[in-house]
Protein backbone atom coordinates (compact mmCIF):
# COMPACT_ATOMS: atom_id res chain seq x y z
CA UNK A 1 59.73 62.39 232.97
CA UNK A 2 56.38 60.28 233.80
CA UNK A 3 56.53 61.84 237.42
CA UNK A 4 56.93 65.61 236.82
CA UNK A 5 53.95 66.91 237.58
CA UNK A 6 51.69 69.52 235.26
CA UNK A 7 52.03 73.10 236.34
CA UNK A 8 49.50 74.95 237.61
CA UNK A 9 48.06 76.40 234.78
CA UNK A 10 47.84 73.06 233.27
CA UNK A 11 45.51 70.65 231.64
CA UNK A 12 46.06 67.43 231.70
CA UNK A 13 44.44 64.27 231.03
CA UNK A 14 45.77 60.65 231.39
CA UNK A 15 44.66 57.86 229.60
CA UNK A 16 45.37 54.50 230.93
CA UNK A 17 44.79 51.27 229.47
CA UNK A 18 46.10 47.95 229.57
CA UNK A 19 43.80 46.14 226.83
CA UNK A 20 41.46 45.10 229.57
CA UNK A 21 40.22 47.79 231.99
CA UNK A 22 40.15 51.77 231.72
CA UNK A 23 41.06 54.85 233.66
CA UNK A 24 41.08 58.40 232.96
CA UNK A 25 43.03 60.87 235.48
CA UNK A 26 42.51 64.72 234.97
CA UNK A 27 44.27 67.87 235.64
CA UNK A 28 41.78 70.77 236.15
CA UNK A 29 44.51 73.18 237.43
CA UNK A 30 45.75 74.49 240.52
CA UNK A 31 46.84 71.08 241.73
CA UNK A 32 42.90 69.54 241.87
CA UNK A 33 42.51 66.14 240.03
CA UNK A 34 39.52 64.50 238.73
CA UNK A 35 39.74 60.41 238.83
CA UNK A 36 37.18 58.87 235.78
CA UNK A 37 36.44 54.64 235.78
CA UNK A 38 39.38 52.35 237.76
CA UNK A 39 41.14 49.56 236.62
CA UNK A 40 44.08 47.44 238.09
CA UNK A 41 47.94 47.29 237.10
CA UNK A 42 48.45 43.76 237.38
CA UNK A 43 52.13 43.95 237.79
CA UNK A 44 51.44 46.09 241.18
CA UNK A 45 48.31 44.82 242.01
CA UNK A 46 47.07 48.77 242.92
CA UNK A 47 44.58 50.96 241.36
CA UNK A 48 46.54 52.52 238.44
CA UNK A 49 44.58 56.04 239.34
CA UNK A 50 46.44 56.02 242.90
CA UNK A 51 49.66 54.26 241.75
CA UNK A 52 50.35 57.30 239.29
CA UNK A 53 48.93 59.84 241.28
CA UNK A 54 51.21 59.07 244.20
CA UNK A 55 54.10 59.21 241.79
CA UNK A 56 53.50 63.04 241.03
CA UNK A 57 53.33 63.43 244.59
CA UNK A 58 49.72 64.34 244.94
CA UNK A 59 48.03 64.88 248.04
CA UNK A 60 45.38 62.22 247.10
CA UNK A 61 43.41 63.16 250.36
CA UNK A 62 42.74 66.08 249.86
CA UNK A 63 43.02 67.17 246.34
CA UNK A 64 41.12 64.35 244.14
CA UNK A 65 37.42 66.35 243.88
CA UNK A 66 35.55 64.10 241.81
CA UNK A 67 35.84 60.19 241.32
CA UNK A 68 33.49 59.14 238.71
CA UNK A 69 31.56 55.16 237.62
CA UNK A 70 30.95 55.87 233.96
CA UNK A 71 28.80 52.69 234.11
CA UNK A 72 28.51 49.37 235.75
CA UNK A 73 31.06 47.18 233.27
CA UNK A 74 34.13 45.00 234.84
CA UNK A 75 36.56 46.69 232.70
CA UNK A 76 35.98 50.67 234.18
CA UNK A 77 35.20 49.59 237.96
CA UNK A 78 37.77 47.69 239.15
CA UNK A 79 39.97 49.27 242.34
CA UNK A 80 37.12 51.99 242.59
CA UNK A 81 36.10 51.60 245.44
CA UNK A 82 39.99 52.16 246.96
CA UNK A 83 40.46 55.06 245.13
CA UNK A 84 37.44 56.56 246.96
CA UNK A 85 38.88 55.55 249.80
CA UNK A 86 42.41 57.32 249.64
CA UNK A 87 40.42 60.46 248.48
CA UNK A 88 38.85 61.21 251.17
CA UNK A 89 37.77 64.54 250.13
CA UNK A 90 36.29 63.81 246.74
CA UNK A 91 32.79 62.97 245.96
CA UNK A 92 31.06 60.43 244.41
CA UNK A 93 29.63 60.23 240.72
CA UNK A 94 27.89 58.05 238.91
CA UNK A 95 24.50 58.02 236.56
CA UNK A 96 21.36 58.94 237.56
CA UNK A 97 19.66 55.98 235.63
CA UNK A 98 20.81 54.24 238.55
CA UNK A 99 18.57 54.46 241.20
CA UNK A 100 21.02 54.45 244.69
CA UNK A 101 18.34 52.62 245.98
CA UNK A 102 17.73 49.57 243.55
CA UNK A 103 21.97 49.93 243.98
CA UNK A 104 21.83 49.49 246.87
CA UNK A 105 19.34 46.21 247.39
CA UNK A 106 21.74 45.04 243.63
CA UNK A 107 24.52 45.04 245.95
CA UNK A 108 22.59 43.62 248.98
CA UNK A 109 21.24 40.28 246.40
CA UNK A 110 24.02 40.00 244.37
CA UNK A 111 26.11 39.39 247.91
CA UNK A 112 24.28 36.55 248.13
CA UNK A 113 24.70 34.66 244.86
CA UNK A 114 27.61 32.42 244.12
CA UNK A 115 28.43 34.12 241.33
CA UNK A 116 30.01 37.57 243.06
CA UNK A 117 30.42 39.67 240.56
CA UNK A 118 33.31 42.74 241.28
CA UNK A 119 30.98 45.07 240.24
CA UNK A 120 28.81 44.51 243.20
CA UNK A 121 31.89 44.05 245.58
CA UNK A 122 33.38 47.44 244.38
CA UNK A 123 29.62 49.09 244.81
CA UNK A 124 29.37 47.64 248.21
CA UNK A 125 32.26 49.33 249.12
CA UNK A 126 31.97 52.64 247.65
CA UNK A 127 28.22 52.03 249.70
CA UNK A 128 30.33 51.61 252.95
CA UNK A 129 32.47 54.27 252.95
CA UNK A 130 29.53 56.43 251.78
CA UNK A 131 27.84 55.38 255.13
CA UNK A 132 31.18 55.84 256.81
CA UNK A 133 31.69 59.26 256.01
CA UNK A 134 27.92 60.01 256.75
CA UNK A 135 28.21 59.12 260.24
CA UNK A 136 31.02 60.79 260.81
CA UNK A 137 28.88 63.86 260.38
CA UNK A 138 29.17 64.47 256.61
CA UNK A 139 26.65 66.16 254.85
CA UNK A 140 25.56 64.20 252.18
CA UNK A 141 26.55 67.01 249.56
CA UNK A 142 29.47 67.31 250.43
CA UNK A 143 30.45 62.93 249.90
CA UNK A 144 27.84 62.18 247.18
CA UNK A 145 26.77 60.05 245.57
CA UNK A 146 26.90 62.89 243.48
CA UNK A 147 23.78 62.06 240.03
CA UNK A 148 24.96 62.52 237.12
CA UNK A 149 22.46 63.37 234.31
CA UNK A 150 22.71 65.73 231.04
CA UNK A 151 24.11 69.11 231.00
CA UNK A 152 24.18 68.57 235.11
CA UNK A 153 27.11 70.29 235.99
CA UNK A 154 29.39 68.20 238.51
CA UNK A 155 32.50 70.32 239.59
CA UNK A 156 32.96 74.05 239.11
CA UNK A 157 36.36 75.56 240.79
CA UNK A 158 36.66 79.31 240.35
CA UNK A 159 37.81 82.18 242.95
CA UNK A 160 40.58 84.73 242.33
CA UNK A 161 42.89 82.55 244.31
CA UNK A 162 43.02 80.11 241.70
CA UNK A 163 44.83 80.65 238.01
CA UNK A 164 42.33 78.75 235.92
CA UNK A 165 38.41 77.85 235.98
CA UNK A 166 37.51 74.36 235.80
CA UNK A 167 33.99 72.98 234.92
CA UNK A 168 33.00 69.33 234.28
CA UNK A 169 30.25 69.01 233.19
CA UNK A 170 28.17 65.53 232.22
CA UNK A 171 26.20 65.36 228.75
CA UNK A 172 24.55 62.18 229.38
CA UNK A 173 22.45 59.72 230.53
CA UNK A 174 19.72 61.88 228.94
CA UNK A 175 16.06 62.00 229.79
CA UNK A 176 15.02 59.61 227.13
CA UNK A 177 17.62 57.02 228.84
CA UNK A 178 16.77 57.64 232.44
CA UNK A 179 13.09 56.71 231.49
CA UNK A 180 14.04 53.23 230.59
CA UNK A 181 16.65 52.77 233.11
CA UNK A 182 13.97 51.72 236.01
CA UNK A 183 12.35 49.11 233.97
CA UNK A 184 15.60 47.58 233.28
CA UNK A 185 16.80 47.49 236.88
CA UNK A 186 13.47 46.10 237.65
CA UNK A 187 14.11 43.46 235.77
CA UNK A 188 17.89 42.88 237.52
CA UNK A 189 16.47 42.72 240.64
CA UNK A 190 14.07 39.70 239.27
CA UNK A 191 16.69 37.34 237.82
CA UNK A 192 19.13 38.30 241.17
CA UNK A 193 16.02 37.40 243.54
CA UNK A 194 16.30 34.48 241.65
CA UNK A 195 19.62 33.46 242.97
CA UNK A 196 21.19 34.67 239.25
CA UNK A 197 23.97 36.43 238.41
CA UNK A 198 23.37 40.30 238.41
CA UNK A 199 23.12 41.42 235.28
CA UNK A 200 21.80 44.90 234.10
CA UNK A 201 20.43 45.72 230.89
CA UNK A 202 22.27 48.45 228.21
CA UNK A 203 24.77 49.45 231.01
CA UNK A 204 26.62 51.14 228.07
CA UNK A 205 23.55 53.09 227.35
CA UNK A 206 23.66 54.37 231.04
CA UNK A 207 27.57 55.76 231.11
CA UNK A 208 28.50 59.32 231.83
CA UNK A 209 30.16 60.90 228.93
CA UNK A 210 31.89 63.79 230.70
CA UNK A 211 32.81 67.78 229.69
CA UNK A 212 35.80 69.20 230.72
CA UNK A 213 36.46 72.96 230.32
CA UNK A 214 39.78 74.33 231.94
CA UNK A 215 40.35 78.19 231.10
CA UNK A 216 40.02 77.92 227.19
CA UNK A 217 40.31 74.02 226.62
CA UNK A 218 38.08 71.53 226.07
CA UNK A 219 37.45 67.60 226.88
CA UNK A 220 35.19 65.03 226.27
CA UNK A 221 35.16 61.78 227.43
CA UNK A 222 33.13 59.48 226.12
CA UNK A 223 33.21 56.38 228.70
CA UNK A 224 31.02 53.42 226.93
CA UNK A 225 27.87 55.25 225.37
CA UNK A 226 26.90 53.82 221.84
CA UNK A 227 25.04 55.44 218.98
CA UNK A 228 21.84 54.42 218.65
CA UNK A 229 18.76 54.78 216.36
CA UNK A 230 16.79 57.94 217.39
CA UNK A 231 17.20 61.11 218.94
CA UNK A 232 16.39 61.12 222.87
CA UNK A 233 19.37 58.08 223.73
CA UNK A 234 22.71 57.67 223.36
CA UNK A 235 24.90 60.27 221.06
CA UNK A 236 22.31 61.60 219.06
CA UNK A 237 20.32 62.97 222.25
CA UNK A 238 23.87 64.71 223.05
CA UNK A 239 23.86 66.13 219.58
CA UNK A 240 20.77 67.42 219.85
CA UNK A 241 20.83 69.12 223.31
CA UNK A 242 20.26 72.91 223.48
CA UNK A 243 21.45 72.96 226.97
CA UNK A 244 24.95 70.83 226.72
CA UNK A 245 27.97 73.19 226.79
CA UNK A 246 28.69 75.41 223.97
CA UNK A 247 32.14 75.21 221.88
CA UNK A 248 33.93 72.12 220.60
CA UNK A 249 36.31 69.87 222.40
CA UNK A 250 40.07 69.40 221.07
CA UNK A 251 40.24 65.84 223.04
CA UNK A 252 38.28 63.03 222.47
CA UNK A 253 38.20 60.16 224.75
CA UNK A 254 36.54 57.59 222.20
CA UNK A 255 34.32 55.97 222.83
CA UNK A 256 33.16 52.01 223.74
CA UNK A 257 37.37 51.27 222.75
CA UNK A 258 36.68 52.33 219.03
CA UNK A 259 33.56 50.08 217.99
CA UNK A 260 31.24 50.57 215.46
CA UNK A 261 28.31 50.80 217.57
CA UNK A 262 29.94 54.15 219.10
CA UNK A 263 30.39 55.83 216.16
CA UNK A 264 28.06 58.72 215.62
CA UNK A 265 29.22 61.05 212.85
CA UNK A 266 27.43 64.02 214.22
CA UNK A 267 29.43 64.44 217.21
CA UNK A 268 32.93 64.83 214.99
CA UNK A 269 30.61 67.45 213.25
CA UNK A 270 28.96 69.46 216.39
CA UNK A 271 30.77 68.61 219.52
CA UNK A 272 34.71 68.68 218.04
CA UNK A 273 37.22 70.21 216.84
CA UNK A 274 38.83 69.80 213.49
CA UNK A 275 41.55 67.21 213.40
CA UNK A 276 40.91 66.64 217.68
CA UNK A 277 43.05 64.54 219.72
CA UNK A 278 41.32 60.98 219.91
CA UNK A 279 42.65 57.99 222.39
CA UNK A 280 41.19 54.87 222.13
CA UNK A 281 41.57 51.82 225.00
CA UNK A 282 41.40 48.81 223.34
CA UNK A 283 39.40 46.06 224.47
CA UNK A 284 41.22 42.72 223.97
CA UNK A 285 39.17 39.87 224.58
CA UNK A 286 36.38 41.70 221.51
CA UNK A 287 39.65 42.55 219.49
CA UNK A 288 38.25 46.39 219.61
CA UNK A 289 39.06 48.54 218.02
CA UNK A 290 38.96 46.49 214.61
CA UNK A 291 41.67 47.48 212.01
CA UNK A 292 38.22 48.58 209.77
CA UNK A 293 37.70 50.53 213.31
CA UNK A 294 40.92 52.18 212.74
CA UNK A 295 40.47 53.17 209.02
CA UNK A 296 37.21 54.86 210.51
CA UNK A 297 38.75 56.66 212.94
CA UNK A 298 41.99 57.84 210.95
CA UNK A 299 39.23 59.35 208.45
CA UNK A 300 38.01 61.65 210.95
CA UNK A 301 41.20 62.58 212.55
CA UNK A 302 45.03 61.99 212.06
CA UNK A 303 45.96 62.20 215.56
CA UNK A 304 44.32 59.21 217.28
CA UNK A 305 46.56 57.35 219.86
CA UNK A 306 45.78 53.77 221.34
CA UNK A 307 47.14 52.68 224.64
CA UNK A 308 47.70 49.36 223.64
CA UNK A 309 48.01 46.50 221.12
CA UNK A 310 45.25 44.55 221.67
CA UNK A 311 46.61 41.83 218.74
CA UNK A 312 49.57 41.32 221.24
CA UNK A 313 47.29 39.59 223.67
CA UNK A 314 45.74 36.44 222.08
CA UNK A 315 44.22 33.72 224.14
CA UNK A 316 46.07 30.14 223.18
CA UNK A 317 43.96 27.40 221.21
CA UNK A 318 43.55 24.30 223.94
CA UNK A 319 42.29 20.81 223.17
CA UNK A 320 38.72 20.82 221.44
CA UNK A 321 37.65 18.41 224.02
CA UNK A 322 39.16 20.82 226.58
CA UNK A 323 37.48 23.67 224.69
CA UNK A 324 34.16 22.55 224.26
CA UNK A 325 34.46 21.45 227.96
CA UNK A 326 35.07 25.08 229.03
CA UNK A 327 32.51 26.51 226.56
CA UNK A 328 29.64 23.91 228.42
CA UNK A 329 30.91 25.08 231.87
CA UNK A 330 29.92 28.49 231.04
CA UNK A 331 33.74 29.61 231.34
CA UNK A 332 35.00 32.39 229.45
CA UNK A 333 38.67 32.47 228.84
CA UNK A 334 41.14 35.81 228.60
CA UNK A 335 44.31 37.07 227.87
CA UNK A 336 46.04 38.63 230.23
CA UNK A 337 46.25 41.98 229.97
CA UNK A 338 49.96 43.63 228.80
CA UNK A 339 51.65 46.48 230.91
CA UNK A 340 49.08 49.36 231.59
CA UNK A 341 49.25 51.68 228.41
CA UNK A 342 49.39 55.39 229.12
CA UNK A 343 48.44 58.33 226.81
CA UNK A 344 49.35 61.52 228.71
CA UNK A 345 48.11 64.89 227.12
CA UNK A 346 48.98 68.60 228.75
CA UNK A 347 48.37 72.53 227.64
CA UNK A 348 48.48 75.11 229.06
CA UNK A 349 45.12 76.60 230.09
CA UNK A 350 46.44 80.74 230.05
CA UNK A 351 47.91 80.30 226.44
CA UNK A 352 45.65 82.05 223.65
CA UNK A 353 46.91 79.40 220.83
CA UNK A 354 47.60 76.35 223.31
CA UNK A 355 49.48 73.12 221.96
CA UNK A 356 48.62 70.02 223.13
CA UNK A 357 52.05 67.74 224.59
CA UNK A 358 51.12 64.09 223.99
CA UNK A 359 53.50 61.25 225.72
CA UNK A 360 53.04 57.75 225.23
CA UNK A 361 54.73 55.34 227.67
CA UNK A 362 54.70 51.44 228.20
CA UNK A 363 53.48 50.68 224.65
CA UNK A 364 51.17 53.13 223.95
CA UNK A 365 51.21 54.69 220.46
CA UNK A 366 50.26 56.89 217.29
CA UNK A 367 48.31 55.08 214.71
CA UNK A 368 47.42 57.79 212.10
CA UNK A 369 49.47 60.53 211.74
């Protein structure tokens, strides 16, 4: 059943996505929960992170520890600051190549432009209840904003009253990244003060890829970050780390929904297992992952699971007159999103030889087996 909870001694994560958005909700034992990027079911209108976490009965309050911004895109951000809200005992992560100060004067412009983008609303409320919690006498460590950079580690949970250790751990942005990542908000704050939409350079390059370690199991989660040429950005700078976390990971968010400029062959190599667990949320209004995507990713693995059919969603042809109209206008047209996919994964964290339990519900499903 979707709402049994995991046991104790249980890993799980949870995959959700609906063709447009993301969310990742872990397990790290002993009841504590880890909440990675937001997005919205559009049936209920809630964050699908609180929505499914109240159906297992969680204490939200009290035992969410970490909620995470991979990046700054629409599709991971949306209903994040509410989750933060309800937990009111987790902190706050999100990249280092952020400055929280050019965040916060980002929010402070973008407010002010007509075009209000949701990633500044959702910033200026995670900002507020930052504040809140602050002035309520809250040490700053203990609500965050908690900066992620590589091999920074971001939660541990041990003690002999608990049955597993957890870890998460983030492998990125790396130093090479973070160098570039002032320049580039910089120039945001430029084209805002110019009464522009915000817009921020390589977000993607920015994201949080994330390591999970619960007793002997492994995660990684590989929000938006793309491959690119050289070795101090992106994958490769992962890769090459002598400090990231040893071992290799037997689940495999994918990255950037499955696209070719995510791919880095070196991580199936050095950072996972053989024939790992890979889910992919597919992004509908790019049509990612591509079936030549697909083919890719079956070669490196024969367990990869998408939640969703993005070729279900197609936005209807209109008049050319209308079309070209729209296109002039600036006005980009979607599908709607279908019901919010779900990839659930669970194993147990004491077992020497642990199997992985993978459920699919509301149309998510195997595509290379």
């Amino acid at each position: 059943m979707i709402s049994e909870p995991p046991n104790l001694h249980e890993l799980e994560v949870s995959v959700f996505g609906p063709g447009v958005g993301e969310c990742i909700v872990a397990h790290v034992g002993d009841g504590d929960w880890i909440v990675v990027d937001s997005c919205i079911n559009r049936e209920s209108q809630e964050p699908v992170a609180l929505e499914y976490l109240k159906s297992l009965h969680v204490d939200i309050p009290s035992r969410v520890r970490l909620v995470v911004a991979t990046h700054w895109h629409d599709d991971h951000i949306r209903g994040l600051a509410e989750v933060f809200r309800v937990a009111e005992s987790a902190k706050f992560v999100d990249s280092a190549a952020y400055s929280l100060s050019f965040l916060a004067r980002v929010v402070e412009l973008g407010t002010k432009t007509a075009a209000n983008a949701s990633v500044t609303e959702e910033y200026s409320g995670i900002f507020e209840i930052l504040k809140g919690r602050r002035n309520k006498g809250e040490r700053k460590e203990a609500v965050g904003p908690l900066r992620a950079v590589a091999n920074k580690r971001l939660l541990l949970l041990t003690g002999e009253d608990r049955t597993v250790r957890a870890e998460v751990t983030a492998l990125s942005p790396s130093d090479g990244t973070f160098s570039k990542a002032e320049g580039e908000l910089k120039r945001a704050l430029s084209i805002i003060a110019e009464r522009k939409r915000p817009s921020l350079l390589g977000p993607n390059q920015l994201s949080v890829v994330l390591w999970l370690r619960v007793g002997s199991l492994q995660v990684m989660l590989g929000a938006d970050l793309e491959h690119v040429a050289g070795t101090t950005e992106g994958w490769k700078a992962i890769v090459n780390s002598k400090e990231r976390p040893e071992g290799r990971a037997g689940i495999f968010k994918v990255s950037h929904h499955g696209s070719k400029n995510a791919d880095c062959p070196e991580c199936w190599d050095n950072l996972l297992s053989n024939q790992p667990i890979a889910v992919v949320t597919p992004y509908s209004p790019a049509k990612l992952p591509s079936n030549t995507d697909l083919a890719r990713l079956c070669g490196q693995t024969n367990l990869l699971y998408l939640t969703s059919d993005h070729t279900r969603y197609k936005v209807p042809t209109l008049d050319r007159a209308v079309e070209k109209t729209l296109r002039e206008s600036g006005i980009e047209r979607r599908a709607l999103e279908g019901k919010m996919g779900h990839v659930r994964l669970r194993a147990d964290a004491l077992d020497p030889v642990p199997k992985t339990r993978v459920e699919l519900f509301n149309g998510a499903e195997l595509r290379c087996a």
